[in-house]
Protein backbone atom coordinates (compact mmCIF):
# COMPACT_ATOMS: atom_id res chain seq x y z
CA UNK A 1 2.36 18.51 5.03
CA UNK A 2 -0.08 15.49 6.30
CA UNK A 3 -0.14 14.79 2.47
CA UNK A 4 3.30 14.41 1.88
CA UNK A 5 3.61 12.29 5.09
CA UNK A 6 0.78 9.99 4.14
CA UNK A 7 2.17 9.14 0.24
CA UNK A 8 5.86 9.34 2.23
CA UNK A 9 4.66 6.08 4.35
CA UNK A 10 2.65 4.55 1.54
CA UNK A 11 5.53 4.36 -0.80
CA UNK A 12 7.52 3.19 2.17
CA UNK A 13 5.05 0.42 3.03
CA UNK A 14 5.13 -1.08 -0.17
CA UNK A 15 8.43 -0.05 -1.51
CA UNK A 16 11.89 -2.73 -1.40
CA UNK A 17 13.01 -1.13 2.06
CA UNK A 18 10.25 -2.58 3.82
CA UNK A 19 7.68 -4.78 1.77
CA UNK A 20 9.78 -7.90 1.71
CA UNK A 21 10.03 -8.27 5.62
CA UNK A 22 6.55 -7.27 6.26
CA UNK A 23 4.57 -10.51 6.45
CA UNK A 24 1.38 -8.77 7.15
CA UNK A 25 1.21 -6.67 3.96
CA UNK A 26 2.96 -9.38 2.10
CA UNK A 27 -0.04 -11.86 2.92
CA UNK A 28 -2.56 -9.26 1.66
CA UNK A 29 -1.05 -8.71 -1.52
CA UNK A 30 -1.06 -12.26 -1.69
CA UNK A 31 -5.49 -12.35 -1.62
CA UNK A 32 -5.12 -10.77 -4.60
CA UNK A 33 -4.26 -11.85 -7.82
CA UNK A 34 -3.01 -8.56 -9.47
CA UNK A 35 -1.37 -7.60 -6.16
CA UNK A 36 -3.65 -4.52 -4.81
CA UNK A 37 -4.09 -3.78 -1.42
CA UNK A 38 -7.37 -1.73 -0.30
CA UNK A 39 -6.50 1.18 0.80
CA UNK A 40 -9.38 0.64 4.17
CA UNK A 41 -6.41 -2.14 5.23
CA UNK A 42 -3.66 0.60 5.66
CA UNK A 43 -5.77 3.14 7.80
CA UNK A 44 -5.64 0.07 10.38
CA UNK A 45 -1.99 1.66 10.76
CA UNK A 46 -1.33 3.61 14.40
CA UNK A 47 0.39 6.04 11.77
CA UNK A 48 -1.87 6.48 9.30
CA UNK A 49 -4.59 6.69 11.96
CA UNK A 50 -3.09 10.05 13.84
CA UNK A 51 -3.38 11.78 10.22
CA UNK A 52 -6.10 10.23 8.26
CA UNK A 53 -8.85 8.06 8.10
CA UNK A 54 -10.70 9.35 5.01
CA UNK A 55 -10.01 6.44 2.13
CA UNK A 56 -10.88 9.08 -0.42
CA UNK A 57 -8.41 11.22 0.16
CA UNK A 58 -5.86 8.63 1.03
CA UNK A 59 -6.19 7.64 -2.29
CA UNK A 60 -6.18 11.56 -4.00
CA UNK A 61 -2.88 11.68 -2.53
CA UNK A 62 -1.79 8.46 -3.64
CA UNK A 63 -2.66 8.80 -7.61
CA UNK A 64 -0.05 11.67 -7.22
CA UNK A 65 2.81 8.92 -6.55
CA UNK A 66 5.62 7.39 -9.65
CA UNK A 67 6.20 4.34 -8.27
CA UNK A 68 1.63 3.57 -7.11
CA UNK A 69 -0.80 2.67 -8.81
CA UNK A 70 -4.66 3.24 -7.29
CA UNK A 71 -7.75 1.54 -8.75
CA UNK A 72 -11.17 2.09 -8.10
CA UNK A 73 -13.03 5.24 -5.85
CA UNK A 74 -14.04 6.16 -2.55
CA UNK A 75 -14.09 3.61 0.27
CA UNK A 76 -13.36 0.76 -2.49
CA UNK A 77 -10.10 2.07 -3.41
CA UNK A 78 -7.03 -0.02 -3.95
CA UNK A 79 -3.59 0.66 -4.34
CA UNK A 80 -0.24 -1.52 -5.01
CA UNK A 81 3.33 -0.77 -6.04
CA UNK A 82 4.28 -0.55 -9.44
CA UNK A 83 6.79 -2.68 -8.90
CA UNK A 84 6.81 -6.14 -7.06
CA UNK A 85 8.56 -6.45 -3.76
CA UNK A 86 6.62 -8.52 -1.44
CA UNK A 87 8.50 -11.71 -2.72
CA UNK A 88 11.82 -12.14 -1.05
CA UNK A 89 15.09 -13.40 -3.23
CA UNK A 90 14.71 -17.19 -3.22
CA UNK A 91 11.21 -17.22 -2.11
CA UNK A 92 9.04 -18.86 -4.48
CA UNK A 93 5.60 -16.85 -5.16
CA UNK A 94 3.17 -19.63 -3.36
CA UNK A 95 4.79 -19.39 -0.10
């Protein structure tokens, strides 16, 4: 059940309902040229703290996801959405 909850928020987090008004995850998929996120920056989250901290498993859950992509192992681990939505209609990407 935790699983499901953590990929649940992940896919939230980075998915169109949410991504383009988030200016906190927008500006870290911004320090990144091919738009990954590590996953260490999400278990900041009050919500992801209560069920997990462990990066590893964070990102065991998340390979299991359609729409993420996860690079890299253990506390290195990055993720990102498969598709691009942290740049809002008429926003250029620089801003």
């Amino acid at each position: 059940a935790i699983d499901a909850e953590i990929l649940k928020s992940f896919e939230y987090w980075l998915g169109v309902k949410n991504l383009p008004q988030d200016s906190f995850l927008r500006r870290q998929i911004r320090l990144s040229e091919d738009r990954f996120v590590p996953i260490r920056v999400f278990t900041t989250f009050n919500r992801l703290k209560v069920w997990c901290h462990d990066v590893c498993r964070i990102a065991g859950v998340l390979r299991r996801s359609a729409v993420l992509e996860v690079r890299g192992e253990g506390v290195d681990a990055e993720v990102r959405a498969l598709e691009d939505f942290s740049v809002r209609p008429h926003e250029d990407e620089q801003m």
